[in-house]
N, C-alpha and C. Protein backbone atom coordinates (compact mmCIF):
# COMPACT_ATOMS: atom_id res chain seq x y z
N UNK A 1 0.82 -1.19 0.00
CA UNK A 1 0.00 0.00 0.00
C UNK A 1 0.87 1.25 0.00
N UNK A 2 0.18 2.30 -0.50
CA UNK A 2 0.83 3.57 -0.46
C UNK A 2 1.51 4.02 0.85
N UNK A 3 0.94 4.03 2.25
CA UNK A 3 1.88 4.53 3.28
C UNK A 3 2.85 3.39 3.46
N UNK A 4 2.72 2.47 3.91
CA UNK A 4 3.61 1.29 3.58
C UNK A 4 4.56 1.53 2.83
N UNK A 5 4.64 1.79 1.58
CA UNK A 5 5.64 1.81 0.82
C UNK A 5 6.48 3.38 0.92
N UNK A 6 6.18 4.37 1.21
CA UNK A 6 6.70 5.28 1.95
C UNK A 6 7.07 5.40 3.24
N UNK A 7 6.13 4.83 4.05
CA UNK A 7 7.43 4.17 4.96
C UNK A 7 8.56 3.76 4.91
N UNK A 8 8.62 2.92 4.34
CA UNK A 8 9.65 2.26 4.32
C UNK A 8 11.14 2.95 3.52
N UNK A 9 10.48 3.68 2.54
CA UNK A 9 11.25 4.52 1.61
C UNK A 9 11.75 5.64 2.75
N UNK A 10 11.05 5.71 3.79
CA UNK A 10 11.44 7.15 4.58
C UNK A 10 12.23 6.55 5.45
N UNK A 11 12.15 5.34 5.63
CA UNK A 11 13.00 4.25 6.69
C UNK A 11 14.27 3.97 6.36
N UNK A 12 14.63 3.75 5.32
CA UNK A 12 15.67 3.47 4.20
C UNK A 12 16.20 5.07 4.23
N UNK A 13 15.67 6.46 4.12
CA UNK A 13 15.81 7.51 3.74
C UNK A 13 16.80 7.86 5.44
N UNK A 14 15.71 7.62 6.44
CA UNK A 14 16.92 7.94 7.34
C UNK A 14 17.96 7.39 8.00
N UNK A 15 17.94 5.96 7.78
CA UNK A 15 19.07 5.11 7.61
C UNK A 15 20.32 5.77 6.73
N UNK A 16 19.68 6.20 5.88
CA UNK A 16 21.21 6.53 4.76
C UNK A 16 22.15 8.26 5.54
N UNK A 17 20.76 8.59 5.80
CA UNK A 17 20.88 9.81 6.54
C UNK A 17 22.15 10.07 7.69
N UNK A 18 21.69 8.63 9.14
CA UNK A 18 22.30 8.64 9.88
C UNK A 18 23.63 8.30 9.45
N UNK A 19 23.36 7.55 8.33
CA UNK A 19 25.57 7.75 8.04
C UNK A 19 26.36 8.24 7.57
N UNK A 20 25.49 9.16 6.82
CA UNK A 20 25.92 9.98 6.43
C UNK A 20 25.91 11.59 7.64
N UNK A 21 25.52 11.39 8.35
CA UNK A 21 26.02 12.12 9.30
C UNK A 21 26.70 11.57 10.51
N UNK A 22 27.25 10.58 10.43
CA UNK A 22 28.11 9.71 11.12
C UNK A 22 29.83 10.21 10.57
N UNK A 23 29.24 9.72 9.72
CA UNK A 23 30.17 10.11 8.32
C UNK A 23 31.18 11.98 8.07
N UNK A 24 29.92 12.31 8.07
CA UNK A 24 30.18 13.90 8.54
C UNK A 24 30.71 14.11 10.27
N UNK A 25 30.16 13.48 10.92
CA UNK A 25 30.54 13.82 12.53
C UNK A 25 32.47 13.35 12.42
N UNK A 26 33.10 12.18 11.42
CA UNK A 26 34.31 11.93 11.50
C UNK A 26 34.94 12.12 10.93
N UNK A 27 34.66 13.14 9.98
CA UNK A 27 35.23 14.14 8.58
C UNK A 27 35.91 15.10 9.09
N UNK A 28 37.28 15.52 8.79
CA UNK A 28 37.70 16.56 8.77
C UNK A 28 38.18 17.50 7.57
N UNK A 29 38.04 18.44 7.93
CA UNK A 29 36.91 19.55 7.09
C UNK A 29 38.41 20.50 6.46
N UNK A 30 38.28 21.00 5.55
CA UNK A 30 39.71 21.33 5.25
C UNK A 30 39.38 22.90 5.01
N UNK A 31 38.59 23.33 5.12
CA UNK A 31 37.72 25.07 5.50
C UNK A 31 36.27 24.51 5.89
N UNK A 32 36.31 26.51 6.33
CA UNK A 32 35.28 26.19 7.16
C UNK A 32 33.65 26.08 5.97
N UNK A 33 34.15 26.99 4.60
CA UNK A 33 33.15 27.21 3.71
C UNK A 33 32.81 25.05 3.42
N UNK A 34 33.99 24.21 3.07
CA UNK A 34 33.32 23.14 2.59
C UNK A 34 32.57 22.52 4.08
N UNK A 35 32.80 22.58 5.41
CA UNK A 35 32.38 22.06 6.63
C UNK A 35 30.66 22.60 6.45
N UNK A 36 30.40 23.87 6.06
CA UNK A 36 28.96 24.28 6.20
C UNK A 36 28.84 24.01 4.99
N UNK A 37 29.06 23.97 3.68
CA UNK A 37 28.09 23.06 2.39
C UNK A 37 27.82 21.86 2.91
N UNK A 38 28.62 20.86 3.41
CA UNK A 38 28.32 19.82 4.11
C UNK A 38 27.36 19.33 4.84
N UNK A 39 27.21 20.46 5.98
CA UNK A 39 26.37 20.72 7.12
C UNK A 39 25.37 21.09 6.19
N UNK A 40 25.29 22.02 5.55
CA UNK A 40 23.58 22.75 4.85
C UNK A 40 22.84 21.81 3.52
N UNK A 41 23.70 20.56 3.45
CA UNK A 41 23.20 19.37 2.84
C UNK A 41 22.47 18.55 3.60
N UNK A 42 23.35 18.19 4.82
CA UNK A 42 22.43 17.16 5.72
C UNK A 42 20.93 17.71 6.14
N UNK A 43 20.87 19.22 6.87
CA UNK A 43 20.27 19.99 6.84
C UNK A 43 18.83 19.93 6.02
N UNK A 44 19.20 20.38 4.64
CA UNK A 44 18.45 20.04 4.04
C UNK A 44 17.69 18.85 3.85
N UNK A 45 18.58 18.02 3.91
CA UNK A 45 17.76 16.28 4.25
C UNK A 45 17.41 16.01 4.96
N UNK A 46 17.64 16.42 6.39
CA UNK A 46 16.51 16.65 7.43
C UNK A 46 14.86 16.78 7.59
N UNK A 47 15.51 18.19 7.08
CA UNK A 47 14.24 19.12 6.74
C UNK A 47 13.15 18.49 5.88
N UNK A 48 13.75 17.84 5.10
CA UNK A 48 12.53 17.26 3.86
C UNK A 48 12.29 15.28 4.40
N UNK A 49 13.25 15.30 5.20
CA UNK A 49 12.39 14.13 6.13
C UNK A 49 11.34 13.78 6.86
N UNK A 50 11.74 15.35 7.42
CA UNK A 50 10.91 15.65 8.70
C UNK A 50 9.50 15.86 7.88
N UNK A 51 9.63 16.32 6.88
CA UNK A 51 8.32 17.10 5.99
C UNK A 51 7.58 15.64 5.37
N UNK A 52 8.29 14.85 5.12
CA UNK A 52 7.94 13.32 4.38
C UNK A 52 7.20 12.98 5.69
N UNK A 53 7.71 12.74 7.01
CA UNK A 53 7.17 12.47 8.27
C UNK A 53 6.03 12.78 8.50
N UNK A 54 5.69 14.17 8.39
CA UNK A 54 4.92 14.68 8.57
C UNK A 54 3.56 14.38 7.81
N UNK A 55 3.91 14.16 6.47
CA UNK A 55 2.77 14.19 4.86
C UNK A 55 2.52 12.62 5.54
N UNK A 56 3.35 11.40 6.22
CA UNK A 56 3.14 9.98 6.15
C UNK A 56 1.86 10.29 7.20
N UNK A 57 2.79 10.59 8.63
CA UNK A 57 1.50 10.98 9.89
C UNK A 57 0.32 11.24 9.64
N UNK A 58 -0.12 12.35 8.31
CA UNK A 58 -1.44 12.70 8.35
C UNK A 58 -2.08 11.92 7.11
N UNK A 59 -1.08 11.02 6.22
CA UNK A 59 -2.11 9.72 5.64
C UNK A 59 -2.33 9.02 6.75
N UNK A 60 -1.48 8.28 7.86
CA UNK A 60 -1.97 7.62 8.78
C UNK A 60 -3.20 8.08 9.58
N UNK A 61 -3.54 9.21 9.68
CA UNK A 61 -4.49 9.99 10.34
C UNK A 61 -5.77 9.68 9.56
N UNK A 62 -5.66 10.02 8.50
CA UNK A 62 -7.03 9.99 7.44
C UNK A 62 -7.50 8.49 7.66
N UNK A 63 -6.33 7.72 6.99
CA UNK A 63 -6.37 5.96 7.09
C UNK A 63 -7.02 5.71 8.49
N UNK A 64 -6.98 6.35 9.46
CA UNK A 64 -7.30 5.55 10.83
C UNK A 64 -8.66 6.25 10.96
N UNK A 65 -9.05 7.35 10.63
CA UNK A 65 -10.10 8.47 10.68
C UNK A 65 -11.33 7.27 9.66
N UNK A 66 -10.69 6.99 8.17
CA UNK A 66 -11.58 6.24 8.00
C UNK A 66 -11.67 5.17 8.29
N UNK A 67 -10.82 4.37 8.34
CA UNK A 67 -11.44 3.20 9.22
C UNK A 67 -12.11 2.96 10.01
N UNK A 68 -12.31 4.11 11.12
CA UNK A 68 -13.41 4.28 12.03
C UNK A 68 -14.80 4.36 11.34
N UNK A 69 -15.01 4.91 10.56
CA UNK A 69 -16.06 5.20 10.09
C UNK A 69 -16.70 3.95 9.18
N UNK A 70 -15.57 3.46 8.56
CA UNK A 70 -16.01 2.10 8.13
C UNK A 70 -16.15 1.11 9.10
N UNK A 71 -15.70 1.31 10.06
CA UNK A 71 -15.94 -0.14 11.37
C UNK A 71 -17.57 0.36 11.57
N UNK A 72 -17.60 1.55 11.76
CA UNK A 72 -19.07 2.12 12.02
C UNK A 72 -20.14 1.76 11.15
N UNK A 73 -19.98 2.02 10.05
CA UNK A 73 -20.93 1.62 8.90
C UNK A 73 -21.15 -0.07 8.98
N UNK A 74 -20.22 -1.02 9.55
CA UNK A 74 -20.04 -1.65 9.05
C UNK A 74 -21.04 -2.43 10.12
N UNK A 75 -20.91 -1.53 11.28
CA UNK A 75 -21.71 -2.27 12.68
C UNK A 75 -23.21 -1.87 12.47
N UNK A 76 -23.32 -0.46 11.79
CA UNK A 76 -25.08 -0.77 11.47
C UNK A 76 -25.27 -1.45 10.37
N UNK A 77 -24.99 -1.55 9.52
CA UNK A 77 -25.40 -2.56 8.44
C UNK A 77 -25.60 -4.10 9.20
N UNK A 78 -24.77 -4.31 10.00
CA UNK A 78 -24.88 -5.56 10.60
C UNK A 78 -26.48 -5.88 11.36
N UNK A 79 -26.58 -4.28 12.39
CA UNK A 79 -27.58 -4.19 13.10
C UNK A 79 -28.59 -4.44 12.11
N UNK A 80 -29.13 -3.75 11.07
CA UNK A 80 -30.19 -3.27 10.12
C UNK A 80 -30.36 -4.81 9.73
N UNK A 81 -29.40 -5.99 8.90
CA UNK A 81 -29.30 -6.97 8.91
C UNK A 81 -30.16 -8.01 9.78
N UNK A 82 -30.11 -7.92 10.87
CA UNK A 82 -29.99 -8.90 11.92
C UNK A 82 -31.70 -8.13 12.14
N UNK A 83 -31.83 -6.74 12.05
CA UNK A 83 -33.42 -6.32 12.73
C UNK A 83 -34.36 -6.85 11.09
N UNK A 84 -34.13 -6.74 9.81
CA UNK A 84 -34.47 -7.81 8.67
C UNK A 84 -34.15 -8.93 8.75
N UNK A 85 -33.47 -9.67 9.04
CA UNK A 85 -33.85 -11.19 9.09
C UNK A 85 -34.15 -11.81 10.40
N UNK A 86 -35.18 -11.67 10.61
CA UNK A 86 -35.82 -12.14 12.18
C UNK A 86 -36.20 -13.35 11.73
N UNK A 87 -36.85 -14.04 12.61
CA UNK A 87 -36.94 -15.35 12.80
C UNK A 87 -38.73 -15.55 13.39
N UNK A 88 -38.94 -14.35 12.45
CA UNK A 88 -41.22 -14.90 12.94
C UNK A 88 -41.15 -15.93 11.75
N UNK A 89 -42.37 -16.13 12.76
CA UNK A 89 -43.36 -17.13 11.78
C UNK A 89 -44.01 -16.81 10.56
N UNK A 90 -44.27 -16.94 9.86
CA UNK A 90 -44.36 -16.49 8.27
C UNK A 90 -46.20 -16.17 8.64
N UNK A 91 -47.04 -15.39 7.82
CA UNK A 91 -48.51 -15.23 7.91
C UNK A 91 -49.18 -16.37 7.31
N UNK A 92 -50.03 -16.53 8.32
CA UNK A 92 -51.11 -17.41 7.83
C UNK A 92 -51.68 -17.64 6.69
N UNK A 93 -51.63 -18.75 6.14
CA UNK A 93 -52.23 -18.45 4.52
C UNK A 93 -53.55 -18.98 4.43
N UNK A 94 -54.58 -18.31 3.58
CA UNK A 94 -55.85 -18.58 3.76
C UNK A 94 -56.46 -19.56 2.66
């Protein structure tokens, strides 16, 4: 499914992330201008993680929002069901 598969893509996304700032944390930097291109890369990949995070959270929100509503629908239809198929005795035939 769609969040599923962005998950996982965002899972994979900050995996690569953390080693690359692992990576950066054991780098030494030969000025200070290439140390902050460096830094304002990870940065940036942060930022648009955090934003992926965010866009996943509120499909999960909707996804759980409707599901409620379908568990709901799903319990009166059952009711409505069950109050139509009763169990009388059929009318007398003349």
């Amino acid at each position: 499914d769609k969040i599923e598969t962005e998950s996982a893509d965002y899972n994979k996304d900050i995996i690569r992330l953390n080693q690359d700032v692992e990576q950066f944390n054991n780098t030494e930097f030969s000025s200070q201008a290439e140390f902050n291109t460096a830094r304002s890369g990870l940065l940036a990949r942060a930022n648009q993680l955090d934003a992926q995070r965010d866009i996943i959270n509120g499909e999960v929100a909707e996804y759980e929002t409707l599901r409620g509503e379908l568990t709901k629908i799903a319990s009166q239809s059952e009711a409505l069901n069950r109050s139509i198929d009763s169990n009388l005795a059929p009318a007398p035939s003349l």
